[in-house]
N, C-alpha and C. Protein backbone atom coordinates (compact mmCIF):
# COMPACT_ATOMS: atom_id res chain seq x y z
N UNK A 1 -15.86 -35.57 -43.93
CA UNK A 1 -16.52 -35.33 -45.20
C UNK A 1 -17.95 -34.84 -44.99
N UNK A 2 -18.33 -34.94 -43.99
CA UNK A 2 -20.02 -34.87 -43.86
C UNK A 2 -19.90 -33.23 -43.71
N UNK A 3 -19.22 -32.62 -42.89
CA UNK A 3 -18.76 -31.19 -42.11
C UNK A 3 -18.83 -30.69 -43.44
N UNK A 4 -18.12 -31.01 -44.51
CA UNK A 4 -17.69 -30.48 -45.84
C UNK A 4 -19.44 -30.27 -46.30
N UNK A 5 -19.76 -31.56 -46.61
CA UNK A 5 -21.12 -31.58 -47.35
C UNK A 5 -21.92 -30.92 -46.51
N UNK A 6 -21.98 -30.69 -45.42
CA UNK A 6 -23.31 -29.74 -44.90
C UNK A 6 -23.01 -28.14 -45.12
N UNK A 7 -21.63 -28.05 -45.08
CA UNK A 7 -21.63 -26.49 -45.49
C UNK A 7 -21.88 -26.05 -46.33
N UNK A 8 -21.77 -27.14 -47.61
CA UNK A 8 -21.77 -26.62 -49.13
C UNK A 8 -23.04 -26.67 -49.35
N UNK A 9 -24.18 -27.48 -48.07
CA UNK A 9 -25.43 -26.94 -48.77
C UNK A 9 -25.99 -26.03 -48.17
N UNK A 10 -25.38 -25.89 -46.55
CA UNK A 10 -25.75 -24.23 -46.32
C UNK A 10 -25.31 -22.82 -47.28
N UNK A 11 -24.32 -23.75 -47.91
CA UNK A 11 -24.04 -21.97 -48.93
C UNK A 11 -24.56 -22.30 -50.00
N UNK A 12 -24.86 -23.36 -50.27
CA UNK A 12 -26.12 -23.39 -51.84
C UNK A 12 -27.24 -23.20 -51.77
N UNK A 13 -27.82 -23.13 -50.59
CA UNK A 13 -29.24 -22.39 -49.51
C UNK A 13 -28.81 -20.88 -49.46
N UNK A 14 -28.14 -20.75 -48.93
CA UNK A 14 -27.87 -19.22 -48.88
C UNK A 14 -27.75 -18.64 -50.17
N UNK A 15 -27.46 -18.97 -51.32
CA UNK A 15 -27.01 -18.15 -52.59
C UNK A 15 -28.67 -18.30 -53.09
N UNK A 16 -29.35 -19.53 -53.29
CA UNK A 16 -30.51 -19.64 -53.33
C UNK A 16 -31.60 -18.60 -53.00
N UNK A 17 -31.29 -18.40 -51.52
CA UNK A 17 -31.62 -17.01 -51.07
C UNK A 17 -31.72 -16.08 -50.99
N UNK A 18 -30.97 -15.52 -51.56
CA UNK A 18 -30.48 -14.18 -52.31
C UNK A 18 -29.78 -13.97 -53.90
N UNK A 19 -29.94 -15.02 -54.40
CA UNK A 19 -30.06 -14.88 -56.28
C UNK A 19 -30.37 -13.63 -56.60
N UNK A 20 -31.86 -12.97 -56.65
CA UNK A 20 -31.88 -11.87 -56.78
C UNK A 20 -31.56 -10.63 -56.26
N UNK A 21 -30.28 -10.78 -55.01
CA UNK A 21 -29.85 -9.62 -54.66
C UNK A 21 -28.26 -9.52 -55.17
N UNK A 22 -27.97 -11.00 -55.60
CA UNK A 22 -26.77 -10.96 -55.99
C UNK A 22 -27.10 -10.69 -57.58
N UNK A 23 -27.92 -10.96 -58.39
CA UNK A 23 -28.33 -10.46 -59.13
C UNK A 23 -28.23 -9.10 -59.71
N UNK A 24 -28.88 -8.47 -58.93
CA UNK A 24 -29.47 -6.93 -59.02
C UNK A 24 -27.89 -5.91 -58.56
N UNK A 25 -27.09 -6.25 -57.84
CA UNK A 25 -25.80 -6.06 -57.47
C UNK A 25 -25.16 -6.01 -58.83
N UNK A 26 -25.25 -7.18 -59.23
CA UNK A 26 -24.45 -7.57 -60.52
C UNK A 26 -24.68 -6.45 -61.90
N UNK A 27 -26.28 -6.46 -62.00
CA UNK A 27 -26.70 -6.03 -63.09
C UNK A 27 -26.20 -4.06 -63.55
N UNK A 28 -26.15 -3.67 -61.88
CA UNK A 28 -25.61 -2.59 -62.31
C UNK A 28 -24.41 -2.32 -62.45
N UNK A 29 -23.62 -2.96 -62.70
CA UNK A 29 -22.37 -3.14 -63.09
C UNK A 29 -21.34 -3.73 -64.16
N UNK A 30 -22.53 -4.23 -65.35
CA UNK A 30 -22.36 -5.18 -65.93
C UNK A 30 -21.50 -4.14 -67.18
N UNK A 31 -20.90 -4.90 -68.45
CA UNK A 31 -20.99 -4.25 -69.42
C UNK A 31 -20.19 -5.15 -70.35
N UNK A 32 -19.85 -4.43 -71.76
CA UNK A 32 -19.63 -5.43 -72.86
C UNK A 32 -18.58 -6.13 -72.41
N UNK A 33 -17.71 -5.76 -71.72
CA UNK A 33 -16.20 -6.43 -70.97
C UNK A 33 -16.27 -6.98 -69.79
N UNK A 34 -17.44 -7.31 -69.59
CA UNK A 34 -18.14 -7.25 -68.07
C UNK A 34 -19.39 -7.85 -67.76
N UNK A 35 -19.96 -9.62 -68.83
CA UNK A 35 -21.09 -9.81 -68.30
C UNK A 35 -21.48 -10.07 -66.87
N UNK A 36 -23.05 -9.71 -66.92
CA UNK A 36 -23.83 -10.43 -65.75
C UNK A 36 -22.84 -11.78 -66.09
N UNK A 37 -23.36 -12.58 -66.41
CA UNK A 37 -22.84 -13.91 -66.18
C UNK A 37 -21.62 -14.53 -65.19
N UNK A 38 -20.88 -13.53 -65.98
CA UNK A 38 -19.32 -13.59 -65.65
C UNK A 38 -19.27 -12.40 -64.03
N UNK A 39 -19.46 -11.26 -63.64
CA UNK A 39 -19.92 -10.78 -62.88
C UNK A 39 -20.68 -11.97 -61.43
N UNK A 40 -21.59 -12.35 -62.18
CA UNK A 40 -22.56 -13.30 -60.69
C UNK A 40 -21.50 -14.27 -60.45
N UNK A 41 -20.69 -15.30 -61.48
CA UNK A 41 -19.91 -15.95 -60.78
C UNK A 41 -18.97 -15.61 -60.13
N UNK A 42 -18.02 -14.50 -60.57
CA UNK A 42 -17.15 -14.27 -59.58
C UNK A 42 -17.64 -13.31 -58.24
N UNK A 43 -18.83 -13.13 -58.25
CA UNK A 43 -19.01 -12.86 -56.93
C UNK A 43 -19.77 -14.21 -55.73
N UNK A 44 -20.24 -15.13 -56.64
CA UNK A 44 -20.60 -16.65 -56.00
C UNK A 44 -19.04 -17.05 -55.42
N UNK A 45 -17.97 -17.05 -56.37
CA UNK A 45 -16.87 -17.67 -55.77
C UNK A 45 -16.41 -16.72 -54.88
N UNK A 46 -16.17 -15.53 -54.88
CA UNK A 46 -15.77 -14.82 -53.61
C UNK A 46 -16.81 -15.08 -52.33
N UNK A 47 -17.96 -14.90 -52.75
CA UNK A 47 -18.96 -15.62 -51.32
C UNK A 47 -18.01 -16.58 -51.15
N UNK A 48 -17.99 -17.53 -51.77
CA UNK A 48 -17.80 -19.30 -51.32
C UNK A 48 -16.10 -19.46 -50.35
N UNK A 49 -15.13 -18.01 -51.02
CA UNK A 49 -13.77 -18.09 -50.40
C UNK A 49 -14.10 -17.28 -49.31
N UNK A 50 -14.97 -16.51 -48.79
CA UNK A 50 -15.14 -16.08 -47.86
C UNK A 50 -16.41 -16.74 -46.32
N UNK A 51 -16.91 -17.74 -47.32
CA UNK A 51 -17.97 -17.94 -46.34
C UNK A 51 -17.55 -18.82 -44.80
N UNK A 52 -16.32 -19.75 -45.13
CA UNK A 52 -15.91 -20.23 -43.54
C UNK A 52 -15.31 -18.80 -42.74
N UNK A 53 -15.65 -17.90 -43.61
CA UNK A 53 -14.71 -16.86 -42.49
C UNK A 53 -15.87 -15.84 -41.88
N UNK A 54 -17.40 -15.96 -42.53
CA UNK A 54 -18.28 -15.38 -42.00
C UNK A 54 -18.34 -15.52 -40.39
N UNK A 55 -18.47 -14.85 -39.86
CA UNK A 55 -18.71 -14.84 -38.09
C UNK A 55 -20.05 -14.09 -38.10
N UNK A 56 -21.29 -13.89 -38.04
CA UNK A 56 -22.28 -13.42 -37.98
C UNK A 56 -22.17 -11.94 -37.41
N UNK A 57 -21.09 -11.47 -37.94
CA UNK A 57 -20.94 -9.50 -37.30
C UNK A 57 -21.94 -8.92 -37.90
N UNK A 58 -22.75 -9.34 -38.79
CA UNK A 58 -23.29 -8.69 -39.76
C UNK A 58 -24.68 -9.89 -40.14
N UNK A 59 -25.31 -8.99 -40.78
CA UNK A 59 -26.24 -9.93 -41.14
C UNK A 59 -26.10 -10.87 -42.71
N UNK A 60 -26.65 -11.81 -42.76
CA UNK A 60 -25.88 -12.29 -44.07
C UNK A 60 -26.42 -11.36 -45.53
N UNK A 61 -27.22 -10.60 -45.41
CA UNK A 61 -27.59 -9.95 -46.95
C UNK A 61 -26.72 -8.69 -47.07
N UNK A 62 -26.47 -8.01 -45.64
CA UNK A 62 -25.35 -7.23 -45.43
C UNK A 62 -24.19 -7.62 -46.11
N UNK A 63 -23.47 -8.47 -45.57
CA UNK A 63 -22.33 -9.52 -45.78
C UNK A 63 -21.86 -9.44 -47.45
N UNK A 64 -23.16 -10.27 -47.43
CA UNK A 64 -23.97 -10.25 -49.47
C UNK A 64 -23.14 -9.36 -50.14
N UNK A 65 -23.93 -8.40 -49.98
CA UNK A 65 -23.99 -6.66 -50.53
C UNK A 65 -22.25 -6.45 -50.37
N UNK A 66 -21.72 -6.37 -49.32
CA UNK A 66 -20.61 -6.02 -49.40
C UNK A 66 -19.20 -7.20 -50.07
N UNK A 67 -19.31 -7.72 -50.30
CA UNK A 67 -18.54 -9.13 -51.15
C UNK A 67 -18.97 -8.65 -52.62
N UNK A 68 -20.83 -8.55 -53.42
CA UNK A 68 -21.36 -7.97 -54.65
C UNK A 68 -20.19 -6.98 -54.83
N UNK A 69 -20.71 -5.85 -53.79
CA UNK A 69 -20.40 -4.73 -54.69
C UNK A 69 -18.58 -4.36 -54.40
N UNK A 70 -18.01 -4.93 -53.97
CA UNK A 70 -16.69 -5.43 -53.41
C UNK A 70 -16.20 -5.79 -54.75
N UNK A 71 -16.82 -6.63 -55.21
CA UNK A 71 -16.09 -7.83 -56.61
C UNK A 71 -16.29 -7.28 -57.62
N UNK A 72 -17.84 -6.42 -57.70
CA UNK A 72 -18.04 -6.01 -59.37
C UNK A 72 -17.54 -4.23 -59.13
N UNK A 73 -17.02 -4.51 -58.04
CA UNK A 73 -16.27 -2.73 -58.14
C UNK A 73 -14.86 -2.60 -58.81
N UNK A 74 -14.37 -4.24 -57.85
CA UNK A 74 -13.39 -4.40 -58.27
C UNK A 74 -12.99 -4.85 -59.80
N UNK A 75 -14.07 -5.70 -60.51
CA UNK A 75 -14.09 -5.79 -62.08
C UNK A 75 -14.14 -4.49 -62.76
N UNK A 76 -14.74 -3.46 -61.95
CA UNK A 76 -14.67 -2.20 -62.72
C UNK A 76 -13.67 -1.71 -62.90
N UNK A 77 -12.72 -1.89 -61.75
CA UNK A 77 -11.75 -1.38 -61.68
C UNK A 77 -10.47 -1.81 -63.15
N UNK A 78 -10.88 -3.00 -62.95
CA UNK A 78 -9.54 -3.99 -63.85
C UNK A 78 -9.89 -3.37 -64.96
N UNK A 79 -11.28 -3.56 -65.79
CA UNK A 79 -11.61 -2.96 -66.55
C UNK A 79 -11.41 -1.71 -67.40
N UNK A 80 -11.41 -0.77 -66.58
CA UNK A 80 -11.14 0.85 -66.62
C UNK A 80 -9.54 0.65 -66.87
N UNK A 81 -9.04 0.24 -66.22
CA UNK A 81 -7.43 -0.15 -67.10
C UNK A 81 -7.03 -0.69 -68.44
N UNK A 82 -7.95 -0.85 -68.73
CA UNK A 82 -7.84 -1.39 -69.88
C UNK A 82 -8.24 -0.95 -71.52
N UNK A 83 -7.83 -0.64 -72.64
CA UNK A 83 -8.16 0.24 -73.54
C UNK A 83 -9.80 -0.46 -73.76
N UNK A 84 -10.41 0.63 -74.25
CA UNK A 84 -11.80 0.70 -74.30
C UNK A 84 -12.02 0.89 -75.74
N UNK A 85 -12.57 -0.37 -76.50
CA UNK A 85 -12.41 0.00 -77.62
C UNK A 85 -13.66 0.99 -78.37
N UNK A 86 -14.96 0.42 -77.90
CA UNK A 86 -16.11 1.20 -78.00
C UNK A 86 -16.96 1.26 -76.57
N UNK A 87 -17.15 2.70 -77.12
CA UNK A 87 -18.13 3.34 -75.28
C UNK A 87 -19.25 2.49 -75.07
N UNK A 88 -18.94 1.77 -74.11
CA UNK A 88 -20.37 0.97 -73.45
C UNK A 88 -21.45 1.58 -73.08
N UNK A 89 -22.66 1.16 -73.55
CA UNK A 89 -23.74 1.17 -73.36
C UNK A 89 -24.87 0.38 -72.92
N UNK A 90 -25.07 -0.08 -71.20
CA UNK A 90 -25.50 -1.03 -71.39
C UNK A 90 -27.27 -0.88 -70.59
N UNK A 91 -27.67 -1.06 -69.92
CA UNK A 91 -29.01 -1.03 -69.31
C UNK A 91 -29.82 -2.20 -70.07
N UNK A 92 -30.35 -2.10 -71.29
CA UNK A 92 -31.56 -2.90 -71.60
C UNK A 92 -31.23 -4.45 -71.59
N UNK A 93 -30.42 -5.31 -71.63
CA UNK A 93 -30.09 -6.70 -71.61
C UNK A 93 -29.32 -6.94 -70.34
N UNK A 94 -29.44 -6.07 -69.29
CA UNK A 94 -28.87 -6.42 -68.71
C UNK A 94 -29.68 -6.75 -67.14
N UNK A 95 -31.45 -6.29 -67.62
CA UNK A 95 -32.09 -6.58 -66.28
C UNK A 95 -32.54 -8.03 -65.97
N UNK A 96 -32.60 -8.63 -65.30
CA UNK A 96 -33.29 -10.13 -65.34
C UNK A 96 -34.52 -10.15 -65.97
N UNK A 97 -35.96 -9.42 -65.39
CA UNK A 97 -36.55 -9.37 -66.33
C UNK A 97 -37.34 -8.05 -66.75
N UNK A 98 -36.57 -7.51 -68.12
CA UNK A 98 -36.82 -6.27 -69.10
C UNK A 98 -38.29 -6.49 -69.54
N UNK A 99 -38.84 -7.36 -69.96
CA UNK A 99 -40.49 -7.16 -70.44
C UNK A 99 -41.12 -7.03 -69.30
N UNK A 100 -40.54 -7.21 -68.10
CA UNK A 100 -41.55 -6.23 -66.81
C UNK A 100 -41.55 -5.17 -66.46
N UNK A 101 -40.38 -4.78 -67.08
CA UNK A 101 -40.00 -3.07 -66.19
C UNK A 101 -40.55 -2.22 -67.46
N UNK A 102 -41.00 -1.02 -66.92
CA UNK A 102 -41.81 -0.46 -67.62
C UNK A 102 -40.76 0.84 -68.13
N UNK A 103 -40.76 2.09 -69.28
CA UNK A 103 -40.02 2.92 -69.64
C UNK A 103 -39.47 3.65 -68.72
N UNK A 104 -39.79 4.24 -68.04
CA UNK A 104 -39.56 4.95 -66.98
C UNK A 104 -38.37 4.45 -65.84
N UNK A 105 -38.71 3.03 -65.39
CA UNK A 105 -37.42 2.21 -65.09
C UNK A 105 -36.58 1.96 -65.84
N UNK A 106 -36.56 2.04 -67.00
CA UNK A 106 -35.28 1.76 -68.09
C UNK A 106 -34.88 2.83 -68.25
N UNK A 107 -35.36 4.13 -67.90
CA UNK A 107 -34.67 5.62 -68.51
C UNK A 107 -33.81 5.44 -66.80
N UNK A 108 -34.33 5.24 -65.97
CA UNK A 108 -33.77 5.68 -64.80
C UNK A 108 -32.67 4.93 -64.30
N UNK A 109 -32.80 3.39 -64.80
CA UNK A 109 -31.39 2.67 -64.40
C UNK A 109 -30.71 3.13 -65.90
N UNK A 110 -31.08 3.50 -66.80
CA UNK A 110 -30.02 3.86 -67.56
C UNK A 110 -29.12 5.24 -67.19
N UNK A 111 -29.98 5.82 -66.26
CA UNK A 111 -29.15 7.33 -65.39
C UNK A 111 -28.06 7.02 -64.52
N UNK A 112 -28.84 6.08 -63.85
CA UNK A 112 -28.14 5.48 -62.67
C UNK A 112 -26.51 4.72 -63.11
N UNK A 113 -26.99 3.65 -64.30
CA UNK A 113 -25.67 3.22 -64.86
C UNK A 113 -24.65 4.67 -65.22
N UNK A 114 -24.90 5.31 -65.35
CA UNK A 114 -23.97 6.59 -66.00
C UNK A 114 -22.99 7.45 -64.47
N UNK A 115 -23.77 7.50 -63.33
CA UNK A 115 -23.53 7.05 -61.82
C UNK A 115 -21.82 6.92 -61.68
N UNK A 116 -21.30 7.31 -61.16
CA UNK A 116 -19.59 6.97 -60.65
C UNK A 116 -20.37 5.47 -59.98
N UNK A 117 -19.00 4.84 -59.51
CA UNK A 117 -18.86 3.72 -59.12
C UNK A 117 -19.83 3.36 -57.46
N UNK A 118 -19.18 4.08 -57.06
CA UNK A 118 -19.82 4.35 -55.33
C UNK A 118 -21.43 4.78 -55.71
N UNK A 119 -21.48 6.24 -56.32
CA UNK A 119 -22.84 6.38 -56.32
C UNK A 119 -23.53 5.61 -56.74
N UNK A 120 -23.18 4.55 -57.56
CA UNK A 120 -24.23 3.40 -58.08
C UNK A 120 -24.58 2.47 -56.94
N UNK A 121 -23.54 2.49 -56.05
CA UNK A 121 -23.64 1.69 -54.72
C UNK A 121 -24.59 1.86 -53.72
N UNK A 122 -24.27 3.38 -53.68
CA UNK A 122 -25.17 4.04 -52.69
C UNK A 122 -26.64 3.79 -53.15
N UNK A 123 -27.28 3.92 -54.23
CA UNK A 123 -28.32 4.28 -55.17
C UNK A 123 -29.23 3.15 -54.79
N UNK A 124 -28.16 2.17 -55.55
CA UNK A 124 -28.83 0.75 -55.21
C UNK A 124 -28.99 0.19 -53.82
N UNK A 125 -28.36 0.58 -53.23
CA UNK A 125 -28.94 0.00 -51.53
C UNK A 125 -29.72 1.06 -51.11
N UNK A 126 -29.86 2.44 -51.39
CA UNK A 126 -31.30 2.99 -51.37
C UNK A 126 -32.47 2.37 -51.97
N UNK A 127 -32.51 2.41 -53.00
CA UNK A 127 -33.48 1.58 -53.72
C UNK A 127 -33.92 0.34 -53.25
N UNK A 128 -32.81 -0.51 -52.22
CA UNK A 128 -33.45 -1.90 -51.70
C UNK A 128 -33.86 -1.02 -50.44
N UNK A 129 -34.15 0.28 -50.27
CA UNK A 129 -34.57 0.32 -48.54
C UNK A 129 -33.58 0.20 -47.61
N UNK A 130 -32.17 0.28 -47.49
CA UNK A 130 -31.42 -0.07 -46.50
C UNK A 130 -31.27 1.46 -46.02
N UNK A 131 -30.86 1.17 -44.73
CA UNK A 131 -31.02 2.92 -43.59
C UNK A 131 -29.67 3.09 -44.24
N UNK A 132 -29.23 4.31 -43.68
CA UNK A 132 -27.76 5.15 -43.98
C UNK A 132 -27.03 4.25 -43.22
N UNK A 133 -27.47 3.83 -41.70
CA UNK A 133 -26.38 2.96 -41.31
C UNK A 133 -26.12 1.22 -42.20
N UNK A 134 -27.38 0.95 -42.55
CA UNK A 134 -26.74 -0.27 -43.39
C UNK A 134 -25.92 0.26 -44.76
N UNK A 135 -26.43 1.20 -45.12
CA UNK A 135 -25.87 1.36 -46.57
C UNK A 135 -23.85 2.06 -46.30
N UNK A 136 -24.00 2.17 -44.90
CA UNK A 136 -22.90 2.39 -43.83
C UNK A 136 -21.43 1.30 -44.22
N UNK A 137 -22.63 0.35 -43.35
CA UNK A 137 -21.83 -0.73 -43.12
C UNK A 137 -21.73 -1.61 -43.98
N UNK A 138 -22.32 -1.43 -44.99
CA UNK A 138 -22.29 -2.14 -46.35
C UNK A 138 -20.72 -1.56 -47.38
N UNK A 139 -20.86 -0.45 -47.43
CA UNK A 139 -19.80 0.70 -48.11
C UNK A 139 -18.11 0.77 -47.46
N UNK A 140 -18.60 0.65 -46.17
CA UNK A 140 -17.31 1.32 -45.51
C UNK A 140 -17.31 2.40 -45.22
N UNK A 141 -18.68 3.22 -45.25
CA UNK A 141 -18.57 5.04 -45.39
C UNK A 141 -18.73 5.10 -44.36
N UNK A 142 -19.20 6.38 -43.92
CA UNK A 142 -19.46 6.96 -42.16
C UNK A 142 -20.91 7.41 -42.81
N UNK A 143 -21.99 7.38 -41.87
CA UNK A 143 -23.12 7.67 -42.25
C UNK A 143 -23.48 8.83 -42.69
N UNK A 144 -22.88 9.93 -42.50
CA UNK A 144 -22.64 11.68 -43.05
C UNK A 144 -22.34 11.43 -44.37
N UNK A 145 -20.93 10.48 -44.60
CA UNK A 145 -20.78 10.26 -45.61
C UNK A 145 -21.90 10.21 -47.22
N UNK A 146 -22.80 9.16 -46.65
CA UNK A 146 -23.70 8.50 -47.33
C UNK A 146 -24.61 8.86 -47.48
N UNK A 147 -25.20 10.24 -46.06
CA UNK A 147 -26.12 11.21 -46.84
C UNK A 147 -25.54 12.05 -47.64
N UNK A 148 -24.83 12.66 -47.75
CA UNK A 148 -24.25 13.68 -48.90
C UNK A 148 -23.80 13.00 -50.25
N UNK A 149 -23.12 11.52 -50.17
CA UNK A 149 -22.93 10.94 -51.51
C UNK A 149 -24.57 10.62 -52.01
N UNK A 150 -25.28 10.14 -51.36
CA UNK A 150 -26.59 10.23 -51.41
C UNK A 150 -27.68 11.35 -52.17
N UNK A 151 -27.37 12.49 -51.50
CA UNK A 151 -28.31 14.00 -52.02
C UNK A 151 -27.40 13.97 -53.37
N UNK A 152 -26.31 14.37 -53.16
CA UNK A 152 -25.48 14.45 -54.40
C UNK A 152 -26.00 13.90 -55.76
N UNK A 153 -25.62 12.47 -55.57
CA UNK A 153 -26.43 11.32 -56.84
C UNK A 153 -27.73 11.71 -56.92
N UNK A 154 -28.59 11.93 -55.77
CA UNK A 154 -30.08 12.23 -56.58
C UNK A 154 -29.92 13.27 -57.26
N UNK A 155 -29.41 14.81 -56.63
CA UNK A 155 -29.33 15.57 -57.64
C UNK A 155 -29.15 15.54 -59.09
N UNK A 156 -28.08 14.65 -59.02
CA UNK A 156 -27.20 14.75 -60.67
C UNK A 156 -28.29 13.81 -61.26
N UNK A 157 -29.57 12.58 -60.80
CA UNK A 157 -29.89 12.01 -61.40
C UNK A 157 -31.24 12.67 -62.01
N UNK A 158 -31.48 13.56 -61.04
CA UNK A 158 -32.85 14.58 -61.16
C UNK A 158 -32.16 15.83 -62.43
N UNK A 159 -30.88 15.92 -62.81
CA UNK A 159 -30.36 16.72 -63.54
C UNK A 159 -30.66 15.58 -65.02
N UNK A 160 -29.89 14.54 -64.52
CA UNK A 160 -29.95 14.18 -65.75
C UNK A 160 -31.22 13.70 -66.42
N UNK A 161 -32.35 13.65 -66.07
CA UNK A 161 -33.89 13.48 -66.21
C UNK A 161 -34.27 14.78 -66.56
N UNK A 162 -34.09 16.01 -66.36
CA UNK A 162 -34.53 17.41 -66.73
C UNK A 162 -33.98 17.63 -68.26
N UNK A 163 -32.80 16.60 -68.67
CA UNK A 163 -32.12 17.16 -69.77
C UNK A 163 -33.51 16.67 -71.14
């Protein structure tokens, strides 16, 4: 029982730790069929079914990132199957905190939300600073890959800012 209880507070330390990356994962993905709320937990419980199987191949925010955007890709997915009764629109309730971010960040994650699935992926682990090879090994892509899905999305996001 003790083995039990020390793990569960290394992974309640670890989620602790990265709240706001599991967070920020979450947020761009969210939508009316699709809260944050509901979003962060099922990616806490996929951490939690995956964490005795962590082996340190990776670093744990790596790890993170790929389980996040793993789970709320996969909510996208279920989602998109499903009849859509009105076109979602989401960005402004969906940042942790909106009275900090200034217009300019709300026009731009509202671009970004509009983003295919992957490119939102890519975007956002640019945006945290990760190299092509983490945003690599985060994805599953090949690093060629990830510069061209990369230029691509900026383009279309620099398009959609000109409109």
């Amino acid at each position: 029982m003790k083995h039990s209880t020390e793990i569960e507070k290394a992974f309640l330390e670890m989620i602790r730790e990265n709240e706001r990356l599991i967070y920020k994962v979450c947020s761009f993905y969210t939508s009316d069929e699709y809260p944050l709320a509901d979003l962060y937990q099922e990616v806490v419980c996929n951490l939690w079914t995956g964490y005795p199987k962590f082996r340190n191949g990776c670093s744990f925010s790596t790890w993170i990132y790929r389980i996040a955007l793993n789970t709320c890709i996969s909510g996208l997915r279920k989602e998109l199957k499903t009849p859509q009764k009105v076109p979602v629109s989401v960005l402004g309730d969906v940042l942790i905190e909106p009275e900090s971010i200034n217009d300019q960040i709300k026009e731009m994650y509202h671009f970004i939300h509009q983003l295919k699935t992957m490119e939102r992926a890519i975007i956002l682990l640019y945006l945290e600073e990760k190299s092509y090879q983490e945003i690599a090994d985060i994805t599953g892509l090949t690093v060629s890959n990830v510069a061209t899905k990369l230029k691509r999305s900026k383009q279309k996001l620099k398009e959609m800012s000109n409109r």
